[in-house]
C-alpha atoms as a PDB file:
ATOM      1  CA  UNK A   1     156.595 126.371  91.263  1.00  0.00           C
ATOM      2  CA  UNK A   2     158.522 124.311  94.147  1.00  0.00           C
ATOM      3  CA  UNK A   3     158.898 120.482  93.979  1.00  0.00           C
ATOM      4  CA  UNK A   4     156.347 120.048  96.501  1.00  0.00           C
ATOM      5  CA  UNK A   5     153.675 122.129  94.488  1.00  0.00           C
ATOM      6  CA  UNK A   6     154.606 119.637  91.508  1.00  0.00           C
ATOM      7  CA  UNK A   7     154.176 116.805  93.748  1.00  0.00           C
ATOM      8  CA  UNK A   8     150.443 118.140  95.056  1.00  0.00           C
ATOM      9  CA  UNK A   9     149.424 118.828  91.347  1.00  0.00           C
ATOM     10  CA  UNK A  10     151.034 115.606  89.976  1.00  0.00           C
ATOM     11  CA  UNK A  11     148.585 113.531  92.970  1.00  0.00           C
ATOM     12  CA  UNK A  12     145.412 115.715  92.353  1.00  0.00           C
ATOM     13  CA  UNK A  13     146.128 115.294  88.484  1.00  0.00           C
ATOM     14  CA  UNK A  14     146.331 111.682  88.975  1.00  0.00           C
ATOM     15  CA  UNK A  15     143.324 111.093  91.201  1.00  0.00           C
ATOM     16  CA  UNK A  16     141.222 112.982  89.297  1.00  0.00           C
ATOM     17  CA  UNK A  17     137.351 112.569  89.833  1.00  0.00           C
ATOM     18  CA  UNK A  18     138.330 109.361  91.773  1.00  0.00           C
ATOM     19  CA  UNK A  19     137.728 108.749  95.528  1.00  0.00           C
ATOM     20  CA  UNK A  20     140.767 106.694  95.827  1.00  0.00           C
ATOM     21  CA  UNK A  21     144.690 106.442  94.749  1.00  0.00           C
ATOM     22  CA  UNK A  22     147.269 103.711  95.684  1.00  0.00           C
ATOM     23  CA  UNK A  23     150.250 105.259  94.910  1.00  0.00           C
ATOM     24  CA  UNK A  24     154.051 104.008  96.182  1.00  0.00           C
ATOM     25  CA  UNK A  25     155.892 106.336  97.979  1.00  0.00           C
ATOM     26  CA  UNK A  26     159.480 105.260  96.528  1.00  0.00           C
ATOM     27  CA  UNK A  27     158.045 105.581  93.112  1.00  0.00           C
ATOM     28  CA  UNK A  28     156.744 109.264  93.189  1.00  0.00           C
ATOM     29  CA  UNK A  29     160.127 110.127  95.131  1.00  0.00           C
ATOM     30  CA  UNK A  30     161.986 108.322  92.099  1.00  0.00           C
ATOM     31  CA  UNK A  31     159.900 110.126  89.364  1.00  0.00           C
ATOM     32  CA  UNK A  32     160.717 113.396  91.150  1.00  0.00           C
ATOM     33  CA  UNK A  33     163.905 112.613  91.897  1.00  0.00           C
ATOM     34  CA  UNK A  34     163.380 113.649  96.110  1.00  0.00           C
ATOM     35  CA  UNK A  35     163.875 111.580  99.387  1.00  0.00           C
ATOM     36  CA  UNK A  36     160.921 109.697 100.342  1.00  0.00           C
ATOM     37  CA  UNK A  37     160.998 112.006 103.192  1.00  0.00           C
ATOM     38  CA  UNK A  38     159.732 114.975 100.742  1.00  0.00           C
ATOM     39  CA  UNK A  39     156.827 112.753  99.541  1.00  0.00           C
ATOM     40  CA  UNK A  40     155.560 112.466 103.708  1.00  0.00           C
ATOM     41  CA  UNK A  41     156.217 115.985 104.006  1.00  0.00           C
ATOM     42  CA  UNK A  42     153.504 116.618 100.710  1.00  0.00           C
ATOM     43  CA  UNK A  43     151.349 113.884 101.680  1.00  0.00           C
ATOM     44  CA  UNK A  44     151.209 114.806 105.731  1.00  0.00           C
ATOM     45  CA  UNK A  45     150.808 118.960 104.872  1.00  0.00           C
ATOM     46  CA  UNK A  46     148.541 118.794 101.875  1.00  0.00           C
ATOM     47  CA  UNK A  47     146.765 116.022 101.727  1.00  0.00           C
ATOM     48  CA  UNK A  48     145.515 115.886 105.197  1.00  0.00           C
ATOM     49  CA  UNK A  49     141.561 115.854 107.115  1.00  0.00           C
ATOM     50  CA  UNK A  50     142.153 119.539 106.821  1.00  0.00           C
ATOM     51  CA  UNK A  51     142.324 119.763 103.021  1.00  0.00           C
ATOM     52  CA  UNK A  52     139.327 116.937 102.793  1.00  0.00           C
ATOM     53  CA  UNK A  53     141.825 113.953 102.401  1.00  0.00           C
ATOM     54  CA  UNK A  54     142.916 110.553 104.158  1.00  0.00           C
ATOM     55  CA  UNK A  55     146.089 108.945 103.775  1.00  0.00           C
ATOM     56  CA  UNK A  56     147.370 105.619 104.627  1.00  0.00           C
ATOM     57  CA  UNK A  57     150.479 103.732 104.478  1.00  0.00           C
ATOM     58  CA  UNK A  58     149.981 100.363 103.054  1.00  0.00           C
ATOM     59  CA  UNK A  59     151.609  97.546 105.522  1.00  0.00           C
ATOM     60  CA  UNK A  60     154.578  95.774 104.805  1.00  0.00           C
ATOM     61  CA  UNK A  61     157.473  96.748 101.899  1.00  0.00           C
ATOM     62  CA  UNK A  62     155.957  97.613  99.381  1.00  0.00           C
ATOM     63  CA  UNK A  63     155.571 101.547 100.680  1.00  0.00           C
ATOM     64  CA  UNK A  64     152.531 102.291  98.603  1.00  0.00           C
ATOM     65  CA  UNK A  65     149.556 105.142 100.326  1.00  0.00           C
ATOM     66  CA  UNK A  66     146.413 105.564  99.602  1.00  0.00           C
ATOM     67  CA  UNK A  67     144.989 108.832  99.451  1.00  0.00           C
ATOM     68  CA  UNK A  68     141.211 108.953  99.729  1.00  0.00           C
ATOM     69  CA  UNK A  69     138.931 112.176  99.235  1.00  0.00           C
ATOM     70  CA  UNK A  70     137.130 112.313 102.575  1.00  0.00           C
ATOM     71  CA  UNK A  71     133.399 111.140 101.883  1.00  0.00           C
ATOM     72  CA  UNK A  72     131.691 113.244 105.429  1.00  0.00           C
ATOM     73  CA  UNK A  73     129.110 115.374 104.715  1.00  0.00           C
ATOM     74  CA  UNK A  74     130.040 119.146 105.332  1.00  0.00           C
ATOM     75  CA  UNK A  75     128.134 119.651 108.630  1.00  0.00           C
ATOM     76  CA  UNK A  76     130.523 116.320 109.876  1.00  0.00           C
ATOM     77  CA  UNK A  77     133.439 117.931 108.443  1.00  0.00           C
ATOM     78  CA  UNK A  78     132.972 121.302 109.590  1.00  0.00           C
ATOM     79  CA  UNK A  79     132.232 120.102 112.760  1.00  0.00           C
ATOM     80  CA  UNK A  80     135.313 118.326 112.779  1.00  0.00           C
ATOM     81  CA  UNK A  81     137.782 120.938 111.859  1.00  0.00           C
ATOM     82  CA  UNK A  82     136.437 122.813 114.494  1.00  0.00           C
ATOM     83  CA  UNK A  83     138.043 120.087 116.954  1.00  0.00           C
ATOM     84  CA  UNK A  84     140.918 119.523 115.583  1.00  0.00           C
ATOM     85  CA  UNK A  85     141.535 123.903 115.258  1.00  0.00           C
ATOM     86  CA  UNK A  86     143.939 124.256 118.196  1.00  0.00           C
ATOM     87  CA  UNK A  87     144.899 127.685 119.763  1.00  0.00           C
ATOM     88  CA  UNK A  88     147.027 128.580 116.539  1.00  0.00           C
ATOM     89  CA  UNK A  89     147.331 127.584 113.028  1.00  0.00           C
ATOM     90  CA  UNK A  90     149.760 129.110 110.283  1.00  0.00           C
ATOM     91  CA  UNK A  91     148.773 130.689 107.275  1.00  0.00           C
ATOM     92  CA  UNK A  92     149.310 127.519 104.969  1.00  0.00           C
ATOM     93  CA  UNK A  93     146.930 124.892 107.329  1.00  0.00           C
ATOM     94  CA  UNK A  94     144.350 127.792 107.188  1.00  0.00           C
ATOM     95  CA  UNK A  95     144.446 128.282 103.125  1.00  0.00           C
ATOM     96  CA  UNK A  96     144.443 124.256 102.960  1.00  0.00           C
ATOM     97  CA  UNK A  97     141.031 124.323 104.664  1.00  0.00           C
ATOM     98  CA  UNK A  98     139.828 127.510 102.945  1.00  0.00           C
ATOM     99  CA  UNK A  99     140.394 126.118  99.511  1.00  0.00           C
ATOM    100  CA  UNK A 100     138.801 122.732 101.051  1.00  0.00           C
ATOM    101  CA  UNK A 101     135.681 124.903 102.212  1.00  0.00           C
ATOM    102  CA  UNK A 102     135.518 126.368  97.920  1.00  0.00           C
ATOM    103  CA  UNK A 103     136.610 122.538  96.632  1.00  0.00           C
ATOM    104  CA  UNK A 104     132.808 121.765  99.308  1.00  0.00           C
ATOM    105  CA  UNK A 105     130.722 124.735  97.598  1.00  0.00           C
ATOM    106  CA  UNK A 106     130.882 126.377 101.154  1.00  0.00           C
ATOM    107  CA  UNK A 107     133.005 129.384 100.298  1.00  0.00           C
ATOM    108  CA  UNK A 108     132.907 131.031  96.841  1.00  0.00           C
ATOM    109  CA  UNK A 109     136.553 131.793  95.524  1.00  0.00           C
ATOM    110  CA  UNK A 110     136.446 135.468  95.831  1.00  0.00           C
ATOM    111  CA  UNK A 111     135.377 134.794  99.685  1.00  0.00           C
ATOM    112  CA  UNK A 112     138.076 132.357  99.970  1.00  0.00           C
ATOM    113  CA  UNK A 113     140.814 135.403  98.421  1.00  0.00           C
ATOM    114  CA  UNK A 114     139.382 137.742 100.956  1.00  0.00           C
ATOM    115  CA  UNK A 115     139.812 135.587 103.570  1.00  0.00           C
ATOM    116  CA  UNK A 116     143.061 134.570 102.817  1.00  0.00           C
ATOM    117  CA  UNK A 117     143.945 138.013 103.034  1.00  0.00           C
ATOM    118  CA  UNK A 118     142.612 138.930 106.011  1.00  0.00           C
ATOM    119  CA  UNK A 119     144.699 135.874 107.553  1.00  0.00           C
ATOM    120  CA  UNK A 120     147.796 136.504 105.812  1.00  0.00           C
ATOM    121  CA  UNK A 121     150.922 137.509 107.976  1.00  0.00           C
ATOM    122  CA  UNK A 122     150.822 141.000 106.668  1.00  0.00           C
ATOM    123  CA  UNK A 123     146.946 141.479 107.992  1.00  0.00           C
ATOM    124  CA  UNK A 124     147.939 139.939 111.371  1.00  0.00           C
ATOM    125  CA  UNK A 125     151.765 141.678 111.910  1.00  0.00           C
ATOM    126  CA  UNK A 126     151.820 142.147 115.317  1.00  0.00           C
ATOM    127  CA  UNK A 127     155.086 143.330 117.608  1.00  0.00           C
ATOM    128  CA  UNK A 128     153.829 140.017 119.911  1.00  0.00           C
ATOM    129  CA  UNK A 129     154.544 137.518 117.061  1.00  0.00           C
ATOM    130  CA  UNK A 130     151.055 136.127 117.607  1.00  0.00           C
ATOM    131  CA  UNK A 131     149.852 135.876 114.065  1.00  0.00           C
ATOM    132  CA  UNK A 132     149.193 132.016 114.028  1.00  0.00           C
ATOM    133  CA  UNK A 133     146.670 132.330 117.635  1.00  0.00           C
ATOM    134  CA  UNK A 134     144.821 135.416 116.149  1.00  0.00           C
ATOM    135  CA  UNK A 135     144.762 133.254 112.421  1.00  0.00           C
ATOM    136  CA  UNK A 136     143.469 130.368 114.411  1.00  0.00           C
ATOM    137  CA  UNK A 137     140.406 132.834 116.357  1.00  0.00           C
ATOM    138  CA  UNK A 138     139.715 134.133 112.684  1.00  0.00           C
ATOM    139  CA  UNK A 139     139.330 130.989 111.131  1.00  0.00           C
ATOM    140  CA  UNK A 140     137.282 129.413 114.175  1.00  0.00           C
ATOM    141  CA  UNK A 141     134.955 132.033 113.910  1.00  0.00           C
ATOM    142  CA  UNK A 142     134.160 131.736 110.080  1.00  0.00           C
ATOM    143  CA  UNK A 143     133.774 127.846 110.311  1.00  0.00           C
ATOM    144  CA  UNK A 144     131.714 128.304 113.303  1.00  0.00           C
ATOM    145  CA  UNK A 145     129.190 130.666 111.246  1.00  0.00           C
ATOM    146  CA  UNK A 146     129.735 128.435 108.239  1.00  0.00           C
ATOM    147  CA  UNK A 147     128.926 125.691 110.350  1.00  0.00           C
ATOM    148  CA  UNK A 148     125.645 127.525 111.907  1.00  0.00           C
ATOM    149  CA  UNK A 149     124.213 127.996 108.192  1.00  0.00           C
ATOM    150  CA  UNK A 150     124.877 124.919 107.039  1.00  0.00           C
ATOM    151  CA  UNK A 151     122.790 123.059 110.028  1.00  0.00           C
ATOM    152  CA  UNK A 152     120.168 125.221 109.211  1.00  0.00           C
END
């Protein structure tokens, strides 16, 4: 396991069942012994709309973030994702949202592990390099039908 795997756990660990977690920024880096810069990089990649979280920085110098479970209903959500899915999206974004869409009762796990295959590099390889555009048509067309049952 990385540092920045350690750092996701040690947030989702602390947060728990809670909506809500004021953490500082040069405390966590301290405690794992990083730059700050690694704690942005955690907080900005996996704990983003994407992955059903909101984080802001706190004003002034204190450096503490909150990190807030998302409260939108899934239709809202969904419906959101599908806005912010741009032409391409690499294979980590798309598991973030995946294992958001299980974490939402969406998705079962083993749908989630067969679409996580079906996006993964090896699934797309491609002499064109075009992985992350044909990851991003996947994924907008499982949300869209996703989205289309769960109006209904």
């Amino acid at each position: 396991m990385n540092v920045s795997d350690m750092i996701e756990e040690f947030i989702k660990d602390t947060l728990g069942d809670s909506t809500k977690l004021d953490i500082s920024r040069n405390e966590l880096a301290n405690f794992f012994n990083v730059a700050p810069s690694q704690i942005n990089y955690v907080l900005t990649t996996r704990f983003n709309y994407e992955q059903g979280f909101v984080t802001e920085s706190k004003r002034g110098g204190s450096g503490y973030i909150t990190i807030q479970r998302t409260q939108d209903s899934d239709v809202k959500w969904l419906r959101e994702i599908l806005n912010r899915l741009n032409n391409e999206i690499d294979y980590r974004s798309a598991c973030g949202i995946l294992e958001e869409l299980v974490e939402r009762k969406i998705l079962l796990n083993e749908q989630m592990e067969i679409l996580k295959s079906a996006l993964s590099s090896h699934a797309l390889a491609n002499p064109f390099k075009m992985e992350n555009k044909l990851r991003a048509q996947i994924l907008r067309r499982v949300i869209l039908n996703l989205r289309k049952k769960n109006v209904e």
